[in-house]
PDB file of N, CA and C in Angstrom:
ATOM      1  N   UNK A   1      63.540  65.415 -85.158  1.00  0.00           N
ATOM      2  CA  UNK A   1      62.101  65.325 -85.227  1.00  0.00           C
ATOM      3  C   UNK A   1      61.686  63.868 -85.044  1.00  0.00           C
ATOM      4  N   UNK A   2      60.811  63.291 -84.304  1.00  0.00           N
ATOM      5  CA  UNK A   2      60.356  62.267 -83.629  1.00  0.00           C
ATOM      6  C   UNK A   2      59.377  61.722 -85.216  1.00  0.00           C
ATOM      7  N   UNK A   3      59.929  60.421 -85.436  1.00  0.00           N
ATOM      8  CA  UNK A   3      58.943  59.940 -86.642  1.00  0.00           C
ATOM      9  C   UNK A   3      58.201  58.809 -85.863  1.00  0.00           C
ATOM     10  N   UNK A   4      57.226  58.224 -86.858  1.00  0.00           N
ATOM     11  CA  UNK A   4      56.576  56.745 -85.990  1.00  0.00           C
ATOM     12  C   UNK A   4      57.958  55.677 -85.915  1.00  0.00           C
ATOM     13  N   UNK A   5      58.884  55.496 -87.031  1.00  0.00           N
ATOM     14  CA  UNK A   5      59.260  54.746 -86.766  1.00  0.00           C
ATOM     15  C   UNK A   5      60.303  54.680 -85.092  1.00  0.00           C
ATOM     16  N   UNK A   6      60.975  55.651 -84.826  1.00  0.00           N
ATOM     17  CA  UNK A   6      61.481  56.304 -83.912  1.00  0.00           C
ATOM     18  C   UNK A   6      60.628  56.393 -82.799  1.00  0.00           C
ATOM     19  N   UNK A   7      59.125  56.798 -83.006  1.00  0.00           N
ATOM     20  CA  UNK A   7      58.562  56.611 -81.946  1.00  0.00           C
ATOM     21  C   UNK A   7      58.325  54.633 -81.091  1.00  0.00           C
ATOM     22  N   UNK A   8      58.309  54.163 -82.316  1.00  0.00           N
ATOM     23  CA  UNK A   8      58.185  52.995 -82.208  1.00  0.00           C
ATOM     24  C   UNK A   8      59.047  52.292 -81.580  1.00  0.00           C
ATOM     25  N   UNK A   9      59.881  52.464 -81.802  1.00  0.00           N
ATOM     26  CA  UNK A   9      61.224  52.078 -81.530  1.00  0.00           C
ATOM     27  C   UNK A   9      61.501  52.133 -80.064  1.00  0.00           C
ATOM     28  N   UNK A  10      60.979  53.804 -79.717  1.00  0.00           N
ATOM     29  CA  UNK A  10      61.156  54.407 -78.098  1.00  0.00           C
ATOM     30  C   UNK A  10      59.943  53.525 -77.464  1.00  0.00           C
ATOM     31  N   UNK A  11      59.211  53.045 -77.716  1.00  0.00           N
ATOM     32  CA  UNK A  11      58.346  52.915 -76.949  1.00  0.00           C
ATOM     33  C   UNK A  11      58.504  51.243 -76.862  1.00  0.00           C
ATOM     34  N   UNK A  12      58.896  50.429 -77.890  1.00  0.00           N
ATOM     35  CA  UNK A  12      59.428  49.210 -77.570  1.00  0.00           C
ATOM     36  C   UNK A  12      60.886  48.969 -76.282  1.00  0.00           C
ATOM     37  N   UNK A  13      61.145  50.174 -76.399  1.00  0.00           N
ATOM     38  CA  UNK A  13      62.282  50.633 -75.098  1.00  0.00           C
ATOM     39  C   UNK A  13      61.771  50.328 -73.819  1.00  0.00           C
ATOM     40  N   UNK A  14      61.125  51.507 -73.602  1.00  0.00           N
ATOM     41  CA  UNK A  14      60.341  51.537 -72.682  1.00  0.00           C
ATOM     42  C   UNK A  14      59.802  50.692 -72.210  1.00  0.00           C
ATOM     43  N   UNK A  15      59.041  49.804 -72.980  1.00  0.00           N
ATOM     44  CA  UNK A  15      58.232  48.334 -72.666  1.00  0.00           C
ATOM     45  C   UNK A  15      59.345  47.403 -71.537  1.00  0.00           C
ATOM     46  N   UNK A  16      60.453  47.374 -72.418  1.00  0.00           N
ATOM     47  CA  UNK A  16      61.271  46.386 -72.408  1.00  0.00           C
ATOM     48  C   UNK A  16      62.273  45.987 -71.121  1.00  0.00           C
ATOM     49  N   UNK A  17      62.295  47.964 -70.821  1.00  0.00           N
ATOM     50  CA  UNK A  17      63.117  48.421 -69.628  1.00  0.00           C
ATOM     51  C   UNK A  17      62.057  48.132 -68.445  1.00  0.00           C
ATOM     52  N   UNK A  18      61.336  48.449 -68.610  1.00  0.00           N
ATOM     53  CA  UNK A  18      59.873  47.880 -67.607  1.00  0.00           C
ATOM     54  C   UNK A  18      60.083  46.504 -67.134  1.00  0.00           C
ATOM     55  N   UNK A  19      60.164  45.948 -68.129  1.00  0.00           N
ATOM     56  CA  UNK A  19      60.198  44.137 -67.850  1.00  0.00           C
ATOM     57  C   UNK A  19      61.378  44.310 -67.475  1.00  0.00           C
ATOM     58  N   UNK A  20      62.680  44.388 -67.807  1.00  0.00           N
ATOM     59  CA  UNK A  20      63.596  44.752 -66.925  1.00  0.00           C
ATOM     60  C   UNK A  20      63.274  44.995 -65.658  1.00  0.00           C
ATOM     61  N   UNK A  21      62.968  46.124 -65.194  1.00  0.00           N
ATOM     62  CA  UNK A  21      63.360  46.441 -63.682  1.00  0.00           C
ATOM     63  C   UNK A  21      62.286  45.477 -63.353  1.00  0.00           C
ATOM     64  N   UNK A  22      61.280  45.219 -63.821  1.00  0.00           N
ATOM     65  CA  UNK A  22      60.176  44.208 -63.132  1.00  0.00           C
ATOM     66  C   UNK A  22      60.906  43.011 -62.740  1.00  0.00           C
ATOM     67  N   UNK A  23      61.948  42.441 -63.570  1.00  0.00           N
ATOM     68  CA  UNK A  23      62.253  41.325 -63.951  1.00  0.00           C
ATOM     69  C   UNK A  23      63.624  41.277 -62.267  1.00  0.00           C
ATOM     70  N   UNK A  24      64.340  42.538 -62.376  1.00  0.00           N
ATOM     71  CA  UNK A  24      65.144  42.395 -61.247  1.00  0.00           C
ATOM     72  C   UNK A  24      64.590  42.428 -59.324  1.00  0.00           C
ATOM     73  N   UNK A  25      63.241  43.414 -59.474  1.00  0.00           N
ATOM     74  CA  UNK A  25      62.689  43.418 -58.984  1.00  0.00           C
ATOM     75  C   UNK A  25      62.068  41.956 -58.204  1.00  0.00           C
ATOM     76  N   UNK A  26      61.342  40.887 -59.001  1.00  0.00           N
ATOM     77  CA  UNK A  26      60.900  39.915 -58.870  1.00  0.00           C
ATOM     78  C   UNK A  26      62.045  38.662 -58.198  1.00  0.00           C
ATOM     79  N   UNK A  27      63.341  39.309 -59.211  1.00  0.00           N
ATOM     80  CA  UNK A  27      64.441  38.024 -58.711  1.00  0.00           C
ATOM     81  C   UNK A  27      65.081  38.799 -57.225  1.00  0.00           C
ATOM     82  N   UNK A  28      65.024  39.743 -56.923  1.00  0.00           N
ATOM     83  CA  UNK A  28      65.992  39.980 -55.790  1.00  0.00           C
ATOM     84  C   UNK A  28      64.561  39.639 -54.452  1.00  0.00           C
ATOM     85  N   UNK A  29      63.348  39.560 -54.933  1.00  0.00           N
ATOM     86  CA  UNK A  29      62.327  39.799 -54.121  1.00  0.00           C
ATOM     87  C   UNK A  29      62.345  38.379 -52.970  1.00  0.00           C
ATOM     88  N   UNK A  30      63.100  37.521 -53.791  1.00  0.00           N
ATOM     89  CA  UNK A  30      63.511  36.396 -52.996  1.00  0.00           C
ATOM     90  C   UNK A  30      62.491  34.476 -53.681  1.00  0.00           C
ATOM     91  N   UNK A  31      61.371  34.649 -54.180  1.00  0.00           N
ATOM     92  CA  UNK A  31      60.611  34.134 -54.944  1.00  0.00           C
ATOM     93  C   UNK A  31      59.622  34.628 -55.999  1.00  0.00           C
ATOM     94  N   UNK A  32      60.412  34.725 -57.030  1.00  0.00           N
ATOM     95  CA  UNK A  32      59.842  35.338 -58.604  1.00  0.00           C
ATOM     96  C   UNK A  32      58.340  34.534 -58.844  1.00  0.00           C
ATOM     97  N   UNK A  33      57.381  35.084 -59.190  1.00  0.00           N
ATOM     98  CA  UNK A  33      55.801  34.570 -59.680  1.00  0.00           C
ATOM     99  C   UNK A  33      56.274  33.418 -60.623  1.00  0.00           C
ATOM    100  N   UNK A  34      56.897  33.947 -61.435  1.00  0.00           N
ATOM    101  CA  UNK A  34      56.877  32.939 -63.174  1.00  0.00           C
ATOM    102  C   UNK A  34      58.475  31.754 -62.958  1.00  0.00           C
ATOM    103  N   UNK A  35      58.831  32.031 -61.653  1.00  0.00           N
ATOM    104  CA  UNK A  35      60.193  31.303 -61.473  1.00  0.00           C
ATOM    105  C   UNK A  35      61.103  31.614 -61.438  1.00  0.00           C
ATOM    106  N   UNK A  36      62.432  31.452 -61.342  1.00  0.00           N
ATOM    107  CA  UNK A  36      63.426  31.930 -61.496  1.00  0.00           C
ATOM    108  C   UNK A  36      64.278  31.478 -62.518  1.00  0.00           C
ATOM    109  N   UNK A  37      63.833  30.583 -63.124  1.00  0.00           N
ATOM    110  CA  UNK A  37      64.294  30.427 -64.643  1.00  0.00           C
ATOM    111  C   UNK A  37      63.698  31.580 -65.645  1.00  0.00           C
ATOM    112  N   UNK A  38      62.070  31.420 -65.547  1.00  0.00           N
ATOM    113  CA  UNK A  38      61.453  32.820 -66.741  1.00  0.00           C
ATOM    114  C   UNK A  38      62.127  33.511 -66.385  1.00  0.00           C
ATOM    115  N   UNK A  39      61.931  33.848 -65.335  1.00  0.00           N
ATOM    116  CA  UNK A  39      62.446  35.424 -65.032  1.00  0.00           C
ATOM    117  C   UNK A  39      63.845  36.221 -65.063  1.00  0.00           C
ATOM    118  N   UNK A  40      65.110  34.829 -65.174  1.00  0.00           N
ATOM    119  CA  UNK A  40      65.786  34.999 -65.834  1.00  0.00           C
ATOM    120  C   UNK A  40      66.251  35.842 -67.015  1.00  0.00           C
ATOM    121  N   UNK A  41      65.692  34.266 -68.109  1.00  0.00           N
ATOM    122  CA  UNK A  41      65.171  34.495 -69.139  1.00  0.00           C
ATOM    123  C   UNK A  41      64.539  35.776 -69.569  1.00  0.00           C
ATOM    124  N   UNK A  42      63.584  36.347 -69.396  1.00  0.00           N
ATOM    125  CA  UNK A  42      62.966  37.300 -69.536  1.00  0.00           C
ATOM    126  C   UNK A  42      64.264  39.012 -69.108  1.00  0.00           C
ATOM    127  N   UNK A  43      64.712  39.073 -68.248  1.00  0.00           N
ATOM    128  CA  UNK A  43      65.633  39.601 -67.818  1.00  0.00           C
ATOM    129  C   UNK A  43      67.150  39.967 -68.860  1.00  0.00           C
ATOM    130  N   UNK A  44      67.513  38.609 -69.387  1.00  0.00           N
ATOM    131  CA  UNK A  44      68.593  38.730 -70.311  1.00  0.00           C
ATOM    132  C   UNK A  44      67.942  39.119 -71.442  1.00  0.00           C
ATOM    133  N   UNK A  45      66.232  39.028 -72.056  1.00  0.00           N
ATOM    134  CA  UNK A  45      65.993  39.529 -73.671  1.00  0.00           C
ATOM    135  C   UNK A  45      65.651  40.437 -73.192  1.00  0.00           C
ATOM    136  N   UNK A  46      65.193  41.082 -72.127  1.00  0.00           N
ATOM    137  CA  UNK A  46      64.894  42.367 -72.625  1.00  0.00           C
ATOM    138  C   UNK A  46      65.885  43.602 -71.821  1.00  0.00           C
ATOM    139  N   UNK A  47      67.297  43.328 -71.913  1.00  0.00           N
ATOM    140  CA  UNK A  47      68.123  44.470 -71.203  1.00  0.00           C
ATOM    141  C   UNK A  47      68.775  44.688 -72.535  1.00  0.00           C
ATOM    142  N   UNK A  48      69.361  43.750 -73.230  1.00  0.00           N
ATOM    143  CA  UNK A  48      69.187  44.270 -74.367  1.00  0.00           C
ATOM    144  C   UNK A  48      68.832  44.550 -75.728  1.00  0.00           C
ATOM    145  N   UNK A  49      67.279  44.228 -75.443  1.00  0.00           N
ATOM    146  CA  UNK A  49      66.238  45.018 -76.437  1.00  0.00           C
ATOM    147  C   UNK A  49      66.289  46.428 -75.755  1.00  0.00           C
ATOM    148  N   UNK A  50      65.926  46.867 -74.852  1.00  0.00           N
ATOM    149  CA  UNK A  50      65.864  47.949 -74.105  1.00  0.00           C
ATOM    150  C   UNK A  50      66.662  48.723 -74.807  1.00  0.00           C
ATOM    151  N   UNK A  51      68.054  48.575 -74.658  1.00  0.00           N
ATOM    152  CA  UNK A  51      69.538  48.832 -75.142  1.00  0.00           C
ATOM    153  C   UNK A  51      69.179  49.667 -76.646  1.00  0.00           C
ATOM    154  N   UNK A  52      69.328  48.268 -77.362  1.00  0.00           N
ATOM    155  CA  UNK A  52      69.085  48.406 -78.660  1.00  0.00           C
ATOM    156  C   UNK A  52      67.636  49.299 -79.386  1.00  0.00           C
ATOM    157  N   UNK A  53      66.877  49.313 -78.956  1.00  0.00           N
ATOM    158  CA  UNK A  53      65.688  49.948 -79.485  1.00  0.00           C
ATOM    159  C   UNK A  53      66.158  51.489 -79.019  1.00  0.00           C
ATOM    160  N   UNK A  54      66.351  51.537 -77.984  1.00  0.00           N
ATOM    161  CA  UNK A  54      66.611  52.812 -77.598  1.00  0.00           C
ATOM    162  C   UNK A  54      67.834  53.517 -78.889  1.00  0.00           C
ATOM    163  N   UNK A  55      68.448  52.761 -78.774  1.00  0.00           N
ATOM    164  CA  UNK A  55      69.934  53.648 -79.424  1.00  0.00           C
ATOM    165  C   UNK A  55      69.111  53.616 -81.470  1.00  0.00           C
ATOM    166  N   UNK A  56      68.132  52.436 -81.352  1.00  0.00           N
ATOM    167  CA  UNK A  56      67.688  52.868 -82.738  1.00  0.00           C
ATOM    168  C   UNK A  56      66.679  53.772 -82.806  1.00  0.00           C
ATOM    169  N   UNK A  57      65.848  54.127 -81.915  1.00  0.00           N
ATOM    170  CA  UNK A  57      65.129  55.029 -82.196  1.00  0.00           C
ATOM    171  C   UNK A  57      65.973  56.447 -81.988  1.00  0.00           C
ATOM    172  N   UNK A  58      66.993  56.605 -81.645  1.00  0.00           N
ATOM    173  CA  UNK A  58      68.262  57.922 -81.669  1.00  0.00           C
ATOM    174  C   UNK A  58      68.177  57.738 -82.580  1.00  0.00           C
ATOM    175  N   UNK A  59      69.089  56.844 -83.209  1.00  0.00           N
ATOM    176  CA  UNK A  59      69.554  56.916 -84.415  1.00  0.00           C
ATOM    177  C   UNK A  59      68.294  57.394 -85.995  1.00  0.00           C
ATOM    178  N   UNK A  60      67.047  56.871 -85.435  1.00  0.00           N
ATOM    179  CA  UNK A  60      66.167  56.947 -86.527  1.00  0.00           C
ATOM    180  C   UNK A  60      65.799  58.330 -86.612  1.00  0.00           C
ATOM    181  N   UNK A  61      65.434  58.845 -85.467  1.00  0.00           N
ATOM    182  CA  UNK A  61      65.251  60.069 -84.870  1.00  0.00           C
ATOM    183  C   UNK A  61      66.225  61.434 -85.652  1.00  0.00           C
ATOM    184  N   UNK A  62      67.522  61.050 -85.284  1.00  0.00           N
ATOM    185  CA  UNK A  62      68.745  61.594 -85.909  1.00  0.00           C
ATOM    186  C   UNK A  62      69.006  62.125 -87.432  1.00  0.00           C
ATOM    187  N   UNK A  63      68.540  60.319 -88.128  1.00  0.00           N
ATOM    188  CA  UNK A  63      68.751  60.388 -89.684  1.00  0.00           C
ATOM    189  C   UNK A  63      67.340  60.906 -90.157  1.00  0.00           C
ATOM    190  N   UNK A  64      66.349  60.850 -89.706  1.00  0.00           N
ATOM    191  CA  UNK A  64      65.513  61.812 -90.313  1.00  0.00           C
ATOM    192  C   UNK A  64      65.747  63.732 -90.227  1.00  0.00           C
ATOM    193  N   UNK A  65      66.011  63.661 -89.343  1.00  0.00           N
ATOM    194  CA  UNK A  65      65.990  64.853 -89.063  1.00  0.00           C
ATOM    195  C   UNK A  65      67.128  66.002 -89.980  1.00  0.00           C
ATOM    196  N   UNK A  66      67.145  65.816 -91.066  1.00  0.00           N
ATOM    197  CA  UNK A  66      67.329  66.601 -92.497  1.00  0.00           C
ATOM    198  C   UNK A  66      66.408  67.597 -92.535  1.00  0.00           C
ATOM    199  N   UNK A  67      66.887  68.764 -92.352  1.00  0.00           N
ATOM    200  CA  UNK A  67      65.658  70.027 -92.765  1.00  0.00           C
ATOM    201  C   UNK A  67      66.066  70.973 -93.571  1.00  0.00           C
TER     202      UNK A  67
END
């Protein structure tokens, strides 16, 4: 059963994976807007936040789900 915190969690995912593919998107595009340092940057925090939020909102998802 999907709680807020779990929802929260999924949806900080989501965000994160976004900036991700945005982020690979921008660097293979040949000249990134914010540089190729941000965009870097930006690239390595959020592949794995992505990662991690995801596998915690499973997990939160999971341990609630006692019925």
């Amino acid at each position: 059963m999907a709680t807020p915190k779990s929802m929260l969690f999924l949806g900080l995912s989501c965000i994160a994976a976004i900036a991700a593919v945005g982020s690979v998107f921008e660097l293979t595009s040949g000249d990134p807007e914010l540089g190729g340092t941000v965009t870097t940057v930006i690239l390595a925090l959020s592949l794995p936040m992505a990662a991690l939020s995801f596998f915690g909102a499973v997990k939160s998802a999971d341990t609630d789900d006692v019925a």
